[in-house]
N, C-alpha and C. Protein backbone atom coordinates (compact mmCIF):
# COMPACT_ATOMS: atom_id res chain seq x y z
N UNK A 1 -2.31 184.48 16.40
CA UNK A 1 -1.74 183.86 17.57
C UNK A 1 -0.48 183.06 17.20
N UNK A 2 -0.53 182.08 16.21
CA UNK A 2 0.45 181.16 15.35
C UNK A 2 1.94 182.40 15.35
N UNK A 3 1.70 183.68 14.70
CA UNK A 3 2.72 184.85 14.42
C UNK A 3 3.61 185.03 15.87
N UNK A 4 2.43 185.71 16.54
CA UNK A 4 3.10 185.90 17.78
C UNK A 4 3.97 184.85 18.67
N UNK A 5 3.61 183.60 18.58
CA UNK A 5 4.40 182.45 19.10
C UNK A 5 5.46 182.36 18.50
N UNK A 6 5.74 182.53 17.06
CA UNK A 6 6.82 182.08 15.98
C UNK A 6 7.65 183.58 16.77
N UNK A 7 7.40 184.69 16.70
CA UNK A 7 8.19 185.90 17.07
C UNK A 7 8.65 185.99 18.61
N UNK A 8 7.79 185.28 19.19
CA UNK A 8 8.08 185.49 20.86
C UNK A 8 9.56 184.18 20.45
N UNK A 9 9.32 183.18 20.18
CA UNK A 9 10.49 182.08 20.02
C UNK A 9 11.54 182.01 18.94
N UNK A 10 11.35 183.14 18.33
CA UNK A 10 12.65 183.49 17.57
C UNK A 10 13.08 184.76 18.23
N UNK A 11 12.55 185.69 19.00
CA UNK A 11 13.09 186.67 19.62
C UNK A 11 14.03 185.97 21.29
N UNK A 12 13.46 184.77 21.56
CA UNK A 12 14.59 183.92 22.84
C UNK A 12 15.78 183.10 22.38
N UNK A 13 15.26 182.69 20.98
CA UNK A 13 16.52 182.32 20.63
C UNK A 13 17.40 183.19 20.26
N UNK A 14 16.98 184.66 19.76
CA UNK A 14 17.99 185.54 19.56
C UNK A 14 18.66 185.63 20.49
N UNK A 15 17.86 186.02 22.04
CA UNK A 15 18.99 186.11 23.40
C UNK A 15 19.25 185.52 23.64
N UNK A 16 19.35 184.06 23.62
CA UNK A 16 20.05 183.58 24.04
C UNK A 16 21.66 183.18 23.21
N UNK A 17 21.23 183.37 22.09
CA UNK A 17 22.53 182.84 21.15
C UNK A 17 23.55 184.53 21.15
N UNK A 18 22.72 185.80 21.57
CA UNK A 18 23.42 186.78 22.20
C UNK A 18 24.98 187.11 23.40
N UNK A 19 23.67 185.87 24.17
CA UNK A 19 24.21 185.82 25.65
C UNK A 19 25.55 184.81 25.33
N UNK A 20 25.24 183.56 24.65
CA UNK A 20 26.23 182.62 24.99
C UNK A 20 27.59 183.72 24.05
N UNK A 21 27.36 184.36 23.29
CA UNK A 21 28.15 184.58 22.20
C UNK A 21 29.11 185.81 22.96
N UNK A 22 28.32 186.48 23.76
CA UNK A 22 29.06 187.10 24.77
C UNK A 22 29.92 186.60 25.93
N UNK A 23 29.94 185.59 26.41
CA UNK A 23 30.29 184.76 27.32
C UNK A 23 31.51 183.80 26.42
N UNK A 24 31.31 183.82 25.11
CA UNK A 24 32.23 183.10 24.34
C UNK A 24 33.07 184.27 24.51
N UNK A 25 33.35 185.34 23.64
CA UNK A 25 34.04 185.95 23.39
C UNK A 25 35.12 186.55 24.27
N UNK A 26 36.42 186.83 23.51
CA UNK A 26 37.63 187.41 24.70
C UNK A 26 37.50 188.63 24.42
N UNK A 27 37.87 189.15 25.68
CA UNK A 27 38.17 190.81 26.43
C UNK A 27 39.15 191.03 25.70
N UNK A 28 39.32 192.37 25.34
CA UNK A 28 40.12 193.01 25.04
C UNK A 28 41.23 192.78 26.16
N UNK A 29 42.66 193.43 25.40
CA UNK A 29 43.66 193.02 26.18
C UNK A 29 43.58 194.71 26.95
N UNK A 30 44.49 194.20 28.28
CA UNK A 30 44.23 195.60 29.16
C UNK A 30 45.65 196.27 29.46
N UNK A 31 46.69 195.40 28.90
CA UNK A 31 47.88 196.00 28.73
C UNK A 31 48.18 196.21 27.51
N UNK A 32 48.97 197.39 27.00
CA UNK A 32 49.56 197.32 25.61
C UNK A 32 50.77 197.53 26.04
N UNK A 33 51.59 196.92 24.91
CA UNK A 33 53.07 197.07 24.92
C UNK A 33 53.73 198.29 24.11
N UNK A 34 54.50 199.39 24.43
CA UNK A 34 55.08 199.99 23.79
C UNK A 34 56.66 200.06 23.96
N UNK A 35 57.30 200.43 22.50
CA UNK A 35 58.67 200.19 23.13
C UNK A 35 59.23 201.70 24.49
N UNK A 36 60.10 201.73 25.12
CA UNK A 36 60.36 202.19 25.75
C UNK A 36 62.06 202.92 25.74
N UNK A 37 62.28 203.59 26.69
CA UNK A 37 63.66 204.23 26.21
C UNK A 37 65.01 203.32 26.69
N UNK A 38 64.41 202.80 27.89
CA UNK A 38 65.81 201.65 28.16
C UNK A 38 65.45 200.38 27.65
N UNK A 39 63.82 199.69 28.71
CA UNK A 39 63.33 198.80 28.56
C UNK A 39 61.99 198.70 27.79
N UNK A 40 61.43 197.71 27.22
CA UNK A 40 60.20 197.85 26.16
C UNK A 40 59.21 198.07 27.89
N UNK A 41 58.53 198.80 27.48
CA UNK A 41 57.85 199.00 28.68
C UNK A 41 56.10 198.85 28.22
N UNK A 42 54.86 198.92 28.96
CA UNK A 42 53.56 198.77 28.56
C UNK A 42 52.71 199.79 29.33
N UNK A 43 51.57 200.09 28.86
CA UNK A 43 50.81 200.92 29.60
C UNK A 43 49.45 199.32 30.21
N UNK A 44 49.22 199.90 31.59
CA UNK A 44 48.25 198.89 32.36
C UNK A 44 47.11 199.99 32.35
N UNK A 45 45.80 199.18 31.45
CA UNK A 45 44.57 200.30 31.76
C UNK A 45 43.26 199.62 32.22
N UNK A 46 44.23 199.00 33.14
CA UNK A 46 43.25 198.01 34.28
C UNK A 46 42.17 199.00 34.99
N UNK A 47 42.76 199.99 35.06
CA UNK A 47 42.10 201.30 36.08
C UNK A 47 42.55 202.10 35.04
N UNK A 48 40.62 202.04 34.37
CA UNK A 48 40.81 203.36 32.69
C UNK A 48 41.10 205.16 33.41
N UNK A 49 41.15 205.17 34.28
CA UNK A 49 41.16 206.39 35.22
C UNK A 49 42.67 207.03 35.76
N UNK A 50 43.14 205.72 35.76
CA UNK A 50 44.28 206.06 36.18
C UNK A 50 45.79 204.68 35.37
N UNK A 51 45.61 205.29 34.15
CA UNK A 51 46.71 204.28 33.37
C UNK A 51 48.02 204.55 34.38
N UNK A 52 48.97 203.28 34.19
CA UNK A 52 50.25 202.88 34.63
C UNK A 52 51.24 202.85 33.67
N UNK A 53 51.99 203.35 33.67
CA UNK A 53 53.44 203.18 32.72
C UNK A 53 54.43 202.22 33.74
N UNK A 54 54.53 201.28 33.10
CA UNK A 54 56.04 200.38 33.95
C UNK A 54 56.67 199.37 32.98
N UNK A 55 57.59 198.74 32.95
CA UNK A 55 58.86 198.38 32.16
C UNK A 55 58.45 197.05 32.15
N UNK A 56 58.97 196.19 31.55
CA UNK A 56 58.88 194.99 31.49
C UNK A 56 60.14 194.25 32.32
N UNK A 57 59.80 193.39 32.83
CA UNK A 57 60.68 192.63 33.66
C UNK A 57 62.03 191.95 33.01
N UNK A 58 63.13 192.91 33.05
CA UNK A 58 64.55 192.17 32.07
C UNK A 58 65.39 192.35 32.85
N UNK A 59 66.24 191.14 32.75
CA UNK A 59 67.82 190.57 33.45
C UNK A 59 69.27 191.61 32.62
N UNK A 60 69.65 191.84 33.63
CA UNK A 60 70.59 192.26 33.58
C UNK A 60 72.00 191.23 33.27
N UNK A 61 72.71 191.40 31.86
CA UNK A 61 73.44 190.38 31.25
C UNK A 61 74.80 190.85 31.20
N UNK A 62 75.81 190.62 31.79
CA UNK A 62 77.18 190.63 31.43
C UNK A 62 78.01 189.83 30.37
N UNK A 63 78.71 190.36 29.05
CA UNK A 63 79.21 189.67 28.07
C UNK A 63 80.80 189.52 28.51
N UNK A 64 81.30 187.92 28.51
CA UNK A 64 82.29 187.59 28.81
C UNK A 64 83.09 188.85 28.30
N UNK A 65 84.23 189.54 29.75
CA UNK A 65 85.16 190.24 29.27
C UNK A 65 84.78 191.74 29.68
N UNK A 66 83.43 191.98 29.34
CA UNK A 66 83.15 193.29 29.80
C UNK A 66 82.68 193.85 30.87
N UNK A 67 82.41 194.93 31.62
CA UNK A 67 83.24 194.95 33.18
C UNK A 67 81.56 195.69 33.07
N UNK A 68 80.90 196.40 32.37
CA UNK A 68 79.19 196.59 32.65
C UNK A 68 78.34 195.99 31.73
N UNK A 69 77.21 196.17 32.20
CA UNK A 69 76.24 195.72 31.54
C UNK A 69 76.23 195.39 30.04
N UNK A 70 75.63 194.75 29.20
CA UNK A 70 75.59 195.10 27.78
C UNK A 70 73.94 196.30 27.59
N UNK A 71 74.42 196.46 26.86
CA UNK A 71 73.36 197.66 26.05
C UNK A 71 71.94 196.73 25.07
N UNK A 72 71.21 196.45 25.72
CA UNK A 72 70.25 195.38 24.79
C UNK A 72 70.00 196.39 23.69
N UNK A 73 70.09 198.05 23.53
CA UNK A 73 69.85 198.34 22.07
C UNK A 73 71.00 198.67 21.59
N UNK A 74 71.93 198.16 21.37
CA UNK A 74 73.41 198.10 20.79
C UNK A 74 73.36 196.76 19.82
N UNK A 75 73.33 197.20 19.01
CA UNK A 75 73.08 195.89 17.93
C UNK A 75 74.10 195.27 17.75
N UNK A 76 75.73 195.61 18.14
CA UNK A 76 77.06 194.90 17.68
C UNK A 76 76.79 194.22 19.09
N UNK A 77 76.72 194.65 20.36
CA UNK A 77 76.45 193.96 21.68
C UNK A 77 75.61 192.56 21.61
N UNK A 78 74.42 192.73 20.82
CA UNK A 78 73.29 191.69 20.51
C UNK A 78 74.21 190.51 19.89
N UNK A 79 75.06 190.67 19.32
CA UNK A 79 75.65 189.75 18.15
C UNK A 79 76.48 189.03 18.88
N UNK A 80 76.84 188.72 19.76
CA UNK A 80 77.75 188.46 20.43
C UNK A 80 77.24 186.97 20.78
N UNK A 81 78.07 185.53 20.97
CA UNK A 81 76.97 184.30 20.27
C UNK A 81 76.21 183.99 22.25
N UNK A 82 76.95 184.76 23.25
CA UNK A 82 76.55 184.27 24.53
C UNK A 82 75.22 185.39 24.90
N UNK A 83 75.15 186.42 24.59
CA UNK A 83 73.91 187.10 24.53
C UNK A 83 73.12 186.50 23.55
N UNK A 84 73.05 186.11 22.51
CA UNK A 84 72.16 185.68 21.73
C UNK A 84 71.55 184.26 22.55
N UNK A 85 72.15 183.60 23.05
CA UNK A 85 72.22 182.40 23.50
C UNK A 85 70.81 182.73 25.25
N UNK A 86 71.35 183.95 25.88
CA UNK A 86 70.91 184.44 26.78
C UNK A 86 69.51 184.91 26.21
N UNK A 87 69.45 185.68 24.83
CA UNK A 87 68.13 186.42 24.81
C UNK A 87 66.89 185.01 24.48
N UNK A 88 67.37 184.08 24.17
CA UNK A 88 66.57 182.90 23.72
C UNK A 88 65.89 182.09 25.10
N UNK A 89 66.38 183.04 26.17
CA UNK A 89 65.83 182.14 28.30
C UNK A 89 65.57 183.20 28.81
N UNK A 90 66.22 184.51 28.86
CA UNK A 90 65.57 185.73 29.25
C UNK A 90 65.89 187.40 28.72
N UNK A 91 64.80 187.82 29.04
CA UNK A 91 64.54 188.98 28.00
C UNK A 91 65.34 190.21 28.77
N UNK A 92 66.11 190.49 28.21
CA UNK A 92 67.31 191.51 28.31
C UNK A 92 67.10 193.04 28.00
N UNK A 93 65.82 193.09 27.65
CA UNK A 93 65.33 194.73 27.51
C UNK A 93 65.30 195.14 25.93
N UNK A 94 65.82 194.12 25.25
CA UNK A 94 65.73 194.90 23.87
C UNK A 94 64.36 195.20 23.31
N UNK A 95 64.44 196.15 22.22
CA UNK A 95 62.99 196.42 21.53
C UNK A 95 62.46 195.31 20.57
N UNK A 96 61.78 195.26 19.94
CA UNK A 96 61.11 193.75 19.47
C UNK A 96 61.68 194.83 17.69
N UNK A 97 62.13 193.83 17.05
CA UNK A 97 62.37 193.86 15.80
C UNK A 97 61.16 193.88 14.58
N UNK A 98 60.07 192.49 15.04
CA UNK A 98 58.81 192.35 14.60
C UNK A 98 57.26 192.37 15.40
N UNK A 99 57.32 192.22 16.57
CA UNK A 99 56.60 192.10 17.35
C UNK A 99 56.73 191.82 18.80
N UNK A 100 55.34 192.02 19.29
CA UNK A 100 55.51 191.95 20.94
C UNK A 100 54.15 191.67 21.50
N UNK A 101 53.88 191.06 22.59
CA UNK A 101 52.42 191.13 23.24
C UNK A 101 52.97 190.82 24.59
N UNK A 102 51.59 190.83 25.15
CA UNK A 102 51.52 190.45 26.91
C UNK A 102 50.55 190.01 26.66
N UNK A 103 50.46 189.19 28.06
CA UNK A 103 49.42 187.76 28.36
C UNK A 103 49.16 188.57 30.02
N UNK A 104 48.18 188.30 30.49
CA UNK A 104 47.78 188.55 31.68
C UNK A 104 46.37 188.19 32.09
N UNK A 105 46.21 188.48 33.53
CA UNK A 105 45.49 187.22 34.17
C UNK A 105 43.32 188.63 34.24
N UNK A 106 42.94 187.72 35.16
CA UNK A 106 41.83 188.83 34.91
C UNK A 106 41.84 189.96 35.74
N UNK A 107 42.95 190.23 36.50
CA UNK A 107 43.27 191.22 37.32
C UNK A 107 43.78 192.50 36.51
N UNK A 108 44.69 192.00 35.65
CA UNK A 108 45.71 192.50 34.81
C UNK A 108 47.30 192.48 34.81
N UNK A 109 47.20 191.74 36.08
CA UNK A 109 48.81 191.20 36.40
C UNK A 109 49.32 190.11 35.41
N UNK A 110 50.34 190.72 34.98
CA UNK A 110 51.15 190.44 33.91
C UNK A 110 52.00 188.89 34.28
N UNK A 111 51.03 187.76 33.17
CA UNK A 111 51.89 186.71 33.03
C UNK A 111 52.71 186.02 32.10
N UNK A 112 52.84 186.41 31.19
CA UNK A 112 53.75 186.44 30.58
C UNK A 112 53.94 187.33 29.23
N UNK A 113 55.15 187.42 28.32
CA UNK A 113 55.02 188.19 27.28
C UNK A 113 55.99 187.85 26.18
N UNK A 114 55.62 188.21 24.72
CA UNK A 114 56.56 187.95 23.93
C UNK A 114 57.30 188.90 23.20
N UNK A 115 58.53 188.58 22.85
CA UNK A 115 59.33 189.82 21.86
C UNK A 115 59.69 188.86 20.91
N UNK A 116 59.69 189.53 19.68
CA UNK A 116 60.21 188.35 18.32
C UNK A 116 59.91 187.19 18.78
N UNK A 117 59.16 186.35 18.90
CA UNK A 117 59.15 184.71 19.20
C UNK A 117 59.62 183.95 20.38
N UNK A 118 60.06 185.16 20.66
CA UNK A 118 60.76 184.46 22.32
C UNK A 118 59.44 184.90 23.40
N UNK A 119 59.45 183.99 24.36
CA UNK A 119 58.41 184.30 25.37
C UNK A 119 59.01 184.47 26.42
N UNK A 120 58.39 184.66 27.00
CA UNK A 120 58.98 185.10 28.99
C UNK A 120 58.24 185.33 29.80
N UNK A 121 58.54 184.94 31.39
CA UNK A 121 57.87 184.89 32.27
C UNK A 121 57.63 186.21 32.93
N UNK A 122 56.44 186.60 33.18
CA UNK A 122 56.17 187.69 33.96
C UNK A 122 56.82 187.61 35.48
N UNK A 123 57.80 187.17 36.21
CA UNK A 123 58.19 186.89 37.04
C UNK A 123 60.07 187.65 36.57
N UNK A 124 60.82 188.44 37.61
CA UNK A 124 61.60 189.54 37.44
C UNK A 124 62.36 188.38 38.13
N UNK A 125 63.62 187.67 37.89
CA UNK A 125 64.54 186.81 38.30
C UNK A 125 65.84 187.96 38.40
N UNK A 126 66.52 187.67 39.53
CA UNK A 126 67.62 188.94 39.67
C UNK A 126 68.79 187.79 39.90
């Protein structure tokens, strides 16, 4: 009888230190980031059934003097000290040199994300 009590109360503490340990733990992330052909773009596999391909939210930057856009993968363009100055407040489409992630909510709507050390708001400012 002594056995069975010791096993019934080490088998509840197993579930329960199960349960909390599940309830601790974080979800996998449900966006990944991949780079992309203009903009670094991510796949959303919020809906494993039906993945999303879409771009990441980047400003369109004019460099004193030049009459279009700059090229965020033009590396002599990057160098330039007022784009550099720009990529450090908002993310201009370039590919990440060392790294990248997204942050998002439990929906999977995208709140914010990083490239090289810089962060940014999931919010598309025009």
């Amino acid at each position: 009888m002594k056995n069975y009590k010791i096993i019934q109360q080490t088998a509840v503490i197993i579930l329960c230190l199960t349960t909390q340990l599940k309830i601790m733990s974080q979800n996998q992330s449900m966006l990944l980031p991949i780079p992309g052909n203009n903009n670094s773009t991510l796949i959303n596999f919020v809906n494993p059934g039906n993945p999303v391909i879409s771009s990441l939210p980047s400003h369109v930057f004019y460099h004193d003097g030049l009459l279009t856009p700059i090229n965020p993968h033009d590396e002599q363009q990057l160098a330039y000290d007022d784009v550099k100055a720009a990529m450090n407040t908002m993310y201009l489409g370039q590919h990440p040199m060392y790294a990248q992630n997204v942050v998002h909510d439990a929906n999977g709507n995208l709140l914010f994300f990083i490239v090289d050390n810089n962060i940014y708001t999931g919010i598309e400012k025009k």
